[in-house]
Protein backbone atom coordinates (compact mmCIF):
# COMPACT_ATOMS: atom_id res chain seq x y z
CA UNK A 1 -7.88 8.20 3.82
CA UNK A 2 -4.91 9.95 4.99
CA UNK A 3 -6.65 12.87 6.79
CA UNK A 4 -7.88 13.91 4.23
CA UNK A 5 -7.59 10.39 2.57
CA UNK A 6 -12.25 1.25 1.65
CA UNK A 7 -11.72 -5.06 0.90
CA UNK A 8 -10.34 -7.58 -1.63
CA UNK A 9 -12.26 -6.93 -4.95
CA UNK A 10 -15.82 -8.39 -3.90
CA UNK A 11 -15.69 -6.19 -0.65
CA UNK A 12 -13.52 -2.16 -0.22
CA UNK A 13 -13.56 0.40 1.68
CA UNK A 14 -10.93 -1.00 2.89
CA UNK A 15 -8.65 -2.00 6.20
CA UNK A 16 -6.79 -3.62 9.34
CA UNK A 17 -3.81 -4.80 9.86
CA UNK A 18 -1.33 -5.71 12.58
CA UNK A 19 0.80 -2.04 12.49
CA UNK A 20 -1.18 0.99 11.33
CA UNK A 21 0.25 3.77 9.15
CA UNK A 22 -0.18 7.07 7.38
CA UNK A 23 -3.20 8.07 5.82
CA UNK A 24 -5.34 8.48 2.72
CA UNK A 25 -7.61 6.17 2.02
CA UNK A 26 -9.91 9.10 1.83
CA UNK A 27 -8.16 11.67 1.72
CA UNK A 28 -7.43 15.42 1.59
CA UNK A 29 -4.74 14.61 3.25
CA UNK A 30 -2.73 17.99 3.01
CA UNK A 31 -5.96 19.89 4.28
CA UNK A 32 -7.23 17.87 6.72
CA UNK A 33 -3.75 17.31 8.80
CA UNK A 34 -4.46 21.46 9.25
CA UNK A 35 -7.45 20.59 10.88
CA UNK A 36 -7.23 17.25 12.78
CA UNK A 37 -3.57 16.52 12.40
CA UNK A 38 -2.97 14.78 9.73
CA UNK A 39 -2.36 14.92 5.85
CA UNK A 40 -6.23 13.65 5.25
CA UNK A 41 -7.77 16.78 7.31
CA UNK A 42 -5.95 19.24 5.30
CA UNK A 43 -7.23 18.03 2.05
CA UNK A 44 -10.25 18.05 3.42
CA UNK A 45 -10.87 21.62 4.27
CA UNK A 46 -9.86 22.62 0.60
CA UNK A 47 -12.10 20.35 -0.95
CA UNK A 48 -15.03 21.92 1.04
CA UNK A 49 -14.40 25.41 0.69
CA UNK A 50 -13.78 24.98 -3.14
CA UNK A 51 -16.02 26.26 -6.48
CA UNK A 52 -17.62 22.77 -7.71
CA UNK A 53 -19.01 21.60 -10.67
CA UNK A 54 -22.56 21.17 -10.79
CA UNK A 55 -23.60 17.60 -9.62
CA UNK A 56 -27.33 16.53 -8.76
CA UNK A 57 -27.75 17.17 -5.01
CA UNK A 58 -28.13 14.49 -3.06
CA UNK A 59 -31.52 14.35 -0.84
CA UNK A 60 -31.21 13.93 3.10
CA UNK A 61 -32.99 11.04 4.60
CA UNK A 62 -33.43 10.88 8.25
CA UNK A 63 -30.77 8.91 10.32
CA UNK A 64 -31.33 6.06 12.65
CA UNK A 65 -28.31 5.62 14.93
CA UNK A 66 -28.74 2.40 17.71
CA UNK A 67 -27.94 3.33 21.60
CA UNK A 68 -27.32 -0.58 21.86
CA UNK A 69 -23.31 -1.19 22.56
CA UNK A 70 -23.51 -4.03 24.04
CA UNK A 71 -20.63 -6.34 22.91
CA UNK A 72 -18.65 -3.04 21.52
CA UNK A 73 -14.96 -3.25 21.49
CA UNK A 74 -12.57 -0.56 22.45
CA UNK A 75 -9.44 0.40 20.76
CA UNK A 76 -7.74 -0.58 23.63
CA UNK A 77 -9.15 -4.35 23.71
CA UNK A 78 -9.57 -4.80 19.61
CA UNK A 79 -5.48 -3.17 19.40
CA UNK A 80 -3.49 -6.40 17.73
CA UNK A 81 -0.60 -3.85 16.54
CA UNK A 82 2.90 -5.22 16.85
CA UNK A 83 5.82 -3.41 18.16
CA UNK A 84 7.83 -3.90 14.67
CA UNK A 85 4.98 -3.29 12.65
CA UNK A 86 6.17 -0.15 11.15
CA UNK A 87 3.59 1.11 9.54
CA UNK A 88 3.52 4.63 8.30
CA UNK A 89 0.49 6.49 7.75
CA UNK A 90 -1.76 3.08 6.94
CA UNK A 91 -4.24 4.62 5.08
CA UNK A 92 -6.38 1.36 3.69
CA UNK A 93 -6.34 -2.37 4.18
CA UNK A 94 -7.57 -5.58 2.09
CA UNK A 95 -8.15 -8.97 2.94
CA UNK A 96 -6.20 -11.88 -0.17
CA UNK A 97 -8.81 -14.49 0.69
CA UNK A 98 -6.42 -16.53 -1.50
CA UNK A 99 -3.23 -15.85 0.53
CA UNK A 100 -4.76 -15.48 3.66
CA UNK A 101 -3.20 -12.26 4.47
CA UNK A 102 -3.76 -8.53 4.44
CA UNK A 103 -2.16 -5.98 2.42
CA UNK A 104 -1.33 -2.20 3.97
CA UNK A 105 -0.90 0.67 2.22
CA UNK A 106 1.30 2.96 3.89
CA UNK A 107 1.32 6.88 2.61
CA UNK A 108 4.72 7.85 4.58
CA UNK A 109 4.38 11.41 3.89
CA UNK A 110 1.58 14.16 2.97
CA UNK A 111 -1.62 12.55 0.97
CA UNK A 112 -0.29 14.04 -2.68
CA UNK A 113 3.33 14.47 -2.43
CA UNK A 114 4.56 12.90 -5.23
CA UNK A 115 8.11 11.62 -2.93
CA UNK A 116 8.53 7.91 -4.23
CA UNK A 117 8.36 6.49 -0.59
CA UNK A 118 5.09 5.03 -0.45
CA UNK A 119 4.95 0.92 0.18
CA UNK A 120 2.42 -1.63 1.32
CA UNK A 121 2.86 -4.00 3.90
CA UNK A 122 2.38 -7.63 4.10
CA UNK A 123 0.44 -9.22 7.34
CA UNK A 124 -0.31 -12.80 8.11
CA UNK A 125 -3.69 -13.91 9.13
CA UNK A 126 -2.92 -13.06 12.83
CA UNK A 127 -1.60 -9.60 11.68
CA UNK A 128 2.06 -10.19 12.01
CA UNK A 129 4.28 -8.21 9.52
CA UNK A 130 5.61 -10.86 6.98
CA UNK A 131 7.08 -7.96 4.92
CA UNK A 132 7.25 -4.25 6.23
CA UNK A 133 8.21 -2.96 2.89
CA UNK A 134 6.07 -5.79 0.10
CA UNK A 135 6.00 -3.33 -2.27
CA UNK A 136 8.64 -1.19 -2.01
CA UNK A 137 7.11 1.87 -3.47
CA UNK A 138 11.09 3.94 -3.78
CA UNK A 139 12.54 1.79 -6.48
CA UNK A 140 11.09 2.71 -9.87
CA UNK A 141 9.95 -0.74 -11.02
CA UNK A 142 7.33 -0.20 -8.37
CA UNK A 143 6.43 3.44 -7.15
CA UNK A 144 4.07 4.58 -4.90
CA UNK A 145 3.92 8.21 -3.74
CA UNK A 146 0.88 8.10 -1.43
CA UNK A 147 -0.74 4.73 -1.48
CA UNK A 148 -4.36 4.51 -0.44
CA UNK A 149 -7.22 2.45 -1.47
CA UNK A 150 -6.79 -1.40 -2.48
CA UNK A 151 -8.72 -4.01 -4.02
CA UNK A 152 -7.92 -7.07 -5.33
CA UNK A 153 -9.95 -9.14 -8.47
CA UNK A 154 -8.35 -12.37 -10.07
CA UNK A 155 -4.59 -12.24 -9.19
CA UNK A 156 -4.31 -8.08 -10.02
CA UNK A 157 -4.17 -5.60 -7.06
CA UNK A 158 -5.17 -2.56 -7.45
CA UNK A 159 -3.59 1.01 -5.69
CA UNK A 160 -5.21 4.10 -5.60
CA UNK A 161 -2.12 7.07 -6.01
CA UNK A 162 -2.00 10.62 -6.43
CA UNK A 163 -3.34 10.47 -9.70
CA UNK A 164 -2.70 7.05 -10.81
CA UNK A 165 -3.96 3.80 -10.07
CA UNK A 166 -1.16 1.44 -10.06
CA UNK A 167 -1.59 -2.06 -10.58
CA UNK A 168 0.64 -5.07 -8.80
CA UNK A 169 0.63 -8.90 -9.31
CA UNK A 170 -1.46 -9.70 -6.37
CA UNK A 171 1.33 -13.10 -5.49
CA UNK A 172 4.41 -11.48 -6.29
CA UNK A 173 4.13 -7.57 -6.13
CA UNK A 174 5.36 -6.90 -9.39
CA UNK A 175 4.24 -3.95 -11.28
CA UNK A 176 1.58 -4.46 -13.96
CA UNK A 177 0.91 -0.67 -15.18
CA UNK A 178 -0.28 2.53 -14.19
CA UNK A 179 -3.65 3.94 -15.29
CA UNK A 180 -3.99 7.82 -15.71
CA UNK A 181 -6.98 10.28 -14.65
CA UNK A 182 -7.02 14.03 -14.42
CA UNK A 183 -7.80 13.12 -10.37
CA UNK A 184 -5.28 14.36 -7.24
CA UNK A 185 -5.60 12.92 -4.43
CA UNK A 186 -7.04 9.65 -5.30
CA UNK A 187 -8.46 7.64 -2.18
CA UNK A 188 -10.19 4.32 -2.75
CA UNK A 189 -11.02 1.64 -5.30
CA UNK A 190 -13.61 -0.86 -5.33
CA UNK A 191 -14.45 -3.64 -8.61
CA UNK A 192 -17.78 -4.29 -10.13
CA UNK A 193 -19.12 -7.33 -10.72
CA UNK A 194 -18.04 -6.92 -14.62
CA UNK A 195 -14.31 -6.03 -13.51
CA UNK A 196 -14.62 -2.16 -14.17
CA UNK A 197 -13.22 -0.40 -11.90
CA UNK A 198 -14.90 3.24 -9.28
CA UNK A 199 -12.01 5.49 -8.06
CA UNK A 200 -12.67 8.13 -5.71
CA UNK A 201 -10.97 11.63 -6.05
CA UNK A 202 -11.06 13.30 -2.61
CA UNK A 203 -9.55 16.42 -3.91
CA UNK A 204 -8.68 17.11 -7.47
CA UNK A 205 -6.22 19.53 -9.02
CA UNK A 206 -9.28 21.95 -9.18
CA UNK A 207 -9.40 21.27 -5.00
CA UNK A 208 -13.28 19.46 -5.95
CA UNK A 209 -13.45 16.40 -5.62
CA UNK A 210 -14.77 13.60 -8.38
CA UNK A 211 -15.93 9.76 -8.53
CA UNK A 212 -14.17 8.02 -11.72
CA UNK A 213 -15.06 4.86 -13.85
CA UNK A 214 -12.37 2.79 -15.47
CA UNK A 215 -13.14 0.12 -17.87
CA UNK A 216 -11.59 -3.16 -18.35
CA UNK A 217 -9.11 -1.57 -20.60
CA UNK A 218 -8.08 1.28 -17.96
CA UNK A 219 -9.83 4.15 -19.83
CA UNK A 220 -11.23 6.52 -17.09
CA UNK A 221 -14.42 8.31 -17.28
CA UNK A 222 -15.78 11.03 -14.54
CA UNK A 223 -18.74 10.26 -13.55
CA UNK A 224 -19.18 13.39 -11.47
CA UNK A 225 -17.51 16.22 -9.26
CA UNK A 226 -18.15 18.81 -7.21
CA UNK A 227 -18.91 20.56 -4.04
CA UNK A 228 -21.96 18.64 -3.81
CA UNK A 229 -19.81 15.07 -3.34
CA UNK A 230 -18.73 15.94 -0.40
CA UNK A 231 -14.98 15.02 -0.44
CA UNK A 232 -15.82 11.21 -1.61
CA UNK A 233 -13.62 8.93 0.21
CA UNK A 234 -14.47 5.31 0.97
CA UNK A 235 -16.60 3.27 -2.20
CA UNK A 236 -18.51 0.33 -3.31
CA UNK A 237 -19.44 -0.53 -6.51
CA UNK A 238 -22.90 -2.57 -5.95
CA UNK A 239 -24.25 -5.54 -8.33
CA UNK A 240 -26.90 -3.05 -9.73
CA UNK A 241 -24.39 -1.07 -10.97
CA UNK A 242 -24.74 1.67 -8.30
CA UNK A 243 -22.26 2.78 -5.83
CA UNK A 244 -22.02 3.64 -2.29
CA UNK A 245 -19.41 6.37 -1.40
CA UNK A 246 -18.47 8.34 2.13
CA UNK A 247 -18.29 11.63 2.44
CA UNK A 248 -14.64 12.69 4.24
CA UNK A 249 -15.98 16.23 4.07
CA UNK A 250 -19.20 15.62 5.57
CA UNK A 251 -21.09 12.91 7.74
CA UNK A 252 -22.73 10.91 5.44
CA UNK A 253 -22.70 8.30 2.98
CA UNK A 254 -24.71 8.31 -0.13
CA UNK A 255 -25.57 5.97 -3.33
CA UNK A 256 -25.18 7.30 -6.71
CA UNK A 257 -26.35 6.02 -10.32
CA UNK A 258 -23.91 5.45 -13.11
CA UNK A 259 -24.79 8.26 -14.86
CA UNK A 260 -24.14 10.78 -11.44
CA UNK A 261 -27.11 11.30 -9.29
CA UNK A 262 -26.71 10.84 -5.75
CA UNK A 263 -29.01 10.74 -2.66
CA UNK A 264 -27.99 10.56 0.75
CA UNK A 265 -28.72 7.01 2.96
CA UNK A 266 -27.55 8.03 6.17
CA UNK A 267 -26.00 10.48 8.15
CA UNK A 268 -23.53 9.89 10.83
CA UNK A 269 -22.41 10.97 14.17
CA UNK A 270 -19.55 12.50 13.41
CA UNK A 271 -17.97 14.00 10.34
CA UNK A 272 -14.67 12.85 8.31
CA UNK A 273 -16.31 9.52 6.93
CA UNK A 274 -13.43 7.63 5.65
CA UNK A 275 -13.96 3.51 5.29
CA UNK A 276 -16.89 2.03 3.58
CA UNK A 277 -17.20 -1.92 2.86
CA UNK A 278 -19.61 -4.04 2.12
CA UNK A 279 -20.83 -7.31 4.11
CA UNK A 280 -21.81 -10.83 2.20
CA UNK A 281 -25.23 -9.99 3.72
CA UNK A 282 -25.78 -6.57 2.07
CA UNK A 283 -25.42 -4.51 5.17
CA UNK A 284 -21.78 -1.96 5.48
CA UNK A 285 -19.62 -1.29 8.14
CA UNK A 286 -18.03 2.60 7.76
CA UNK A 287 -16.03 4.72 9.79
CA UNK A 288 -16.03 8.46 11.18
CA UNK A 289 -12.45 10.33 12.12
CA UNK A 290 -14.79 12.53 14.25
CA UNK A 291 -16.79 10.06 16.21
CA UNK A 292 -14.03 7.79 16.45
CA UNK A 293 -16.11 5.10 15.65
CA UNK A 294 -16.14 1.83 13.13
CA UNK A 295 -19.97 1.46 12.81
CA UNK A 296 -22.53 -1.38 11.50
CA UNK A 297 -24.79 0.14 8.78
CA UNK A 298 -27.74 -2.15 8.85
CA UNK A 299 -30.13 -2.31 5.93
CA UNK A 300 -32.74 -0.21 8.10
CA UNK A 301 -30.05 2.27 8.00
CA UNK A 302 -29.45 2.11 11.72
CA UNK A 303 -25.82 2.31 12.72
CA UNK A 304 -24.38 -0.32 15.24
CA UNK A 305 -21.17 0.44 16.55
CA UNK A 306 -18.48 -2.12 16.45
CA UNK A 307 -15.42 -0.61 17.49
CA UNK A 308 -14.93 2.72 19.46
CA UNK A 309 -12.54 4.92 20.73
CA UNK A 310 -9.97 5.23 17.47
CA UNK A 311 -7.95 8.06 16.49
CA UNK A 312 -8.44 8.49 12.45
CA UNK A 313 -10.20 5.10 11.27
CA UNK A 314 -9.24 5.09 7.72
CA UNK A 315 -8.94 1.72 6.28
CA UNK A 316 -11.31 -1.30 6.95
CA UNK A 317 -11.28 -5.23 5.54
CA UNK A 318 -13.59 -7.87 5.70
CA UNK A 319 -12.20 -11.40 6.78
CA UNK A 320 -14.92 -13.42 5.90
CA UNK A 321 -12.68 -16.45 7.20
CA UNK A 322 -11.89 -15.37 10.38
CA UNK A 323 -15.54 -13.74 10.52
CA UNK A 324 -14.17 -9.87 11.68
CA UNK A 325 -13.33 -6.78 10.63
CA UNK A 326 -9.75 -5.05 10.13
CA UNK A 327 -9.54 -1.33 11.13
CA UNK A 328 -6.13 0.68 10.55
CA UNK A 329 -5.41 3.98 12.44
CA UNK A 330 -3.71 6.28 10.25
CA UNK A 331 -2.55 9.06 12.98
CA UNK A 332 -2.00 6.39 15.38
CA UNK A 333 -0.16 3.45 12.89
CA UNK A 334 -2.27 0.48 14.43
CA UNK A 335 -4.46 -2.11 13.54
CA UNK A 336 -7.46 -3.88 15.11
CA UNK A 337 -9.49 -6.88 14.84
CA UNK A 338 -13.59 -6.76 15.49
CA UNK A 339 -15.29 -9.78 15.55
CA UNK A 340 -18.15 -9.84 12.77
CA UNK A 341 -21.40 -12.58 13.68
């Protein structure tokens, strides 16, 4: 998420790519560039200090965080950024198994300006820019203000807005609608296994943020809000019909129900949680702005860390084909590849 901010459909969270860019993927982006420099940490800040709506608390379970870091990559050795990448503000990043390329969303500006100068970039499977601008978000056919969260099922891409989601045609880029909520500063999108779609809303209009449900038709339902959520950024919809959703305001991520209650899984090192996807294996890899970290999340809940030293890891994709992991830096506008075995 832009500072104050997840995967092609099956995975989210997501996001690397060869040039990094602005930020948002989870995303109080206005609030949380206050308080680490970007557009994500402003929006951050209001969401916490905001009256919420009452939403079940969430229960704290006790962390288990792994000293082991052997085989950890740096920023400096997993960097694959290209000079002429041009990213700007790359808040999120998905993996087209299809195309064999990843998609950037870029948020070129603050996390909810509504400035028509949004666009996603096009990588190859190396992560060299095949199209800086893809999806041109100033011409009107195909808008984006501040793109963040992507996902991809069948041939539809989906873009999380400030408070739209925007559909594309996931081969050509053309525009296939826009879907309305009552969100803000909406930061990532993941697909269930029956097509419906979870939304995150790091910080509403009423500056709390909400988790959203859209069904196949677009209609969007919220499925909760509040304080208590914890600035949601990063999500997963899960084949049980739960999700799993960071927490940019806090350090943790948590699993709600469809019908709203959520309990904490694990708490992190460091605060600003921002990326969440989900491995073929059933274990996560997430990310923390504070700790600077892209971590493992086993299914013991230990945390692994895979990639370290990164300023403002926002978006994260799984390659299953090339086996790693793409990480954008927002602040920074670069990309990195982890290995994933």
């Amino acid at each position: 998420m832009p500072d104050p901010h997840p995967v092609e459909v099956a995975t989210r969270a997501a996001r690397p790519r060869d040039g990094a860019r602005a930020c948002t993927s989870c995303v109080a982006l206005a609030l949380l560039a206050v308080a680490c420099g970007s557009p994500k940490t402003a929006a951050d800040s209001t969401a916490m200090n905001a009256t919420a709506t009452p939403t079940p608390p969430a229960s704290t379970t006790t962390p288990s965080t792994s000293g082991d870091t052997a085989g950890v990559m740096t920023a400096t050795s997993a960097d694959v950024t290209p000079s002429n990448a041009g990213f700007a503000g790359p808040e999120n990043i998905v993996y087209d198994s299809v195309a064999d390329v990843y998609l950037v969303s870029n948020v070129n500006g603050g996390p909810v300006a509504r400035d028509g100068n949004g666009f996603v970039t096009r990588l190859d499977s190396a992560g060299h820019v095949v199209a800086q601008k893809w999806i041109d978000g100033t011409h009107a056919a195909t808008r984006l203000d501040a793109p963040k969260g992507l996902a991809i099922h069948g041939d539809t891409l989906v873009i999380a807005d400030v408070g739209v989601v925007r559909l594309f045609n996931r081969r050509t880029g053309a525009s296939l609608g826009v879907w309305q909520t009552t969100g803000n500063l909406l930061n990532d999108v993941s697909f269930g296994p029956d097509g419906t779609l979870w939304v995150t809303d790091t910080q509403g209009p009423d500056s709390v943020g909400a988790i959203y449900h859209f069904d196949r038709t677009g209609h969007a339902t919220k499925v909760a809000s509040g304080k208590a959520l914890d600035g949601p950024d990063g999500i997963v919809a899960l084949p049980d019909g739960n999700v799993m959703y960071a927490t940019f305001g806090a350090d943790r991520v948590a699993r709600m129900t469809p019908n709203g209650n959520a309990t904490t899984v694990v708490t992190l090192p460091g605060k600003k949680v921002d990326g969440l996807r989900r491995l073929a294996d059933g274990s996560y890899v997430v990310s923390s702005w504070e700790a600077k970290t892209a971590y493992r999340l086993g299914s013991d809940n230990a945390l692994h860390p895979l990639l370290t030293g990164v300023t403002s890891p926002a978006g994260l994709a799984i390659d299953a084909r090339h086996h790693r992991l793409a990480v954008t830096s927002m602040n920074d506008n670069r990309l990195y590849f982890v290995p994933l075995h």
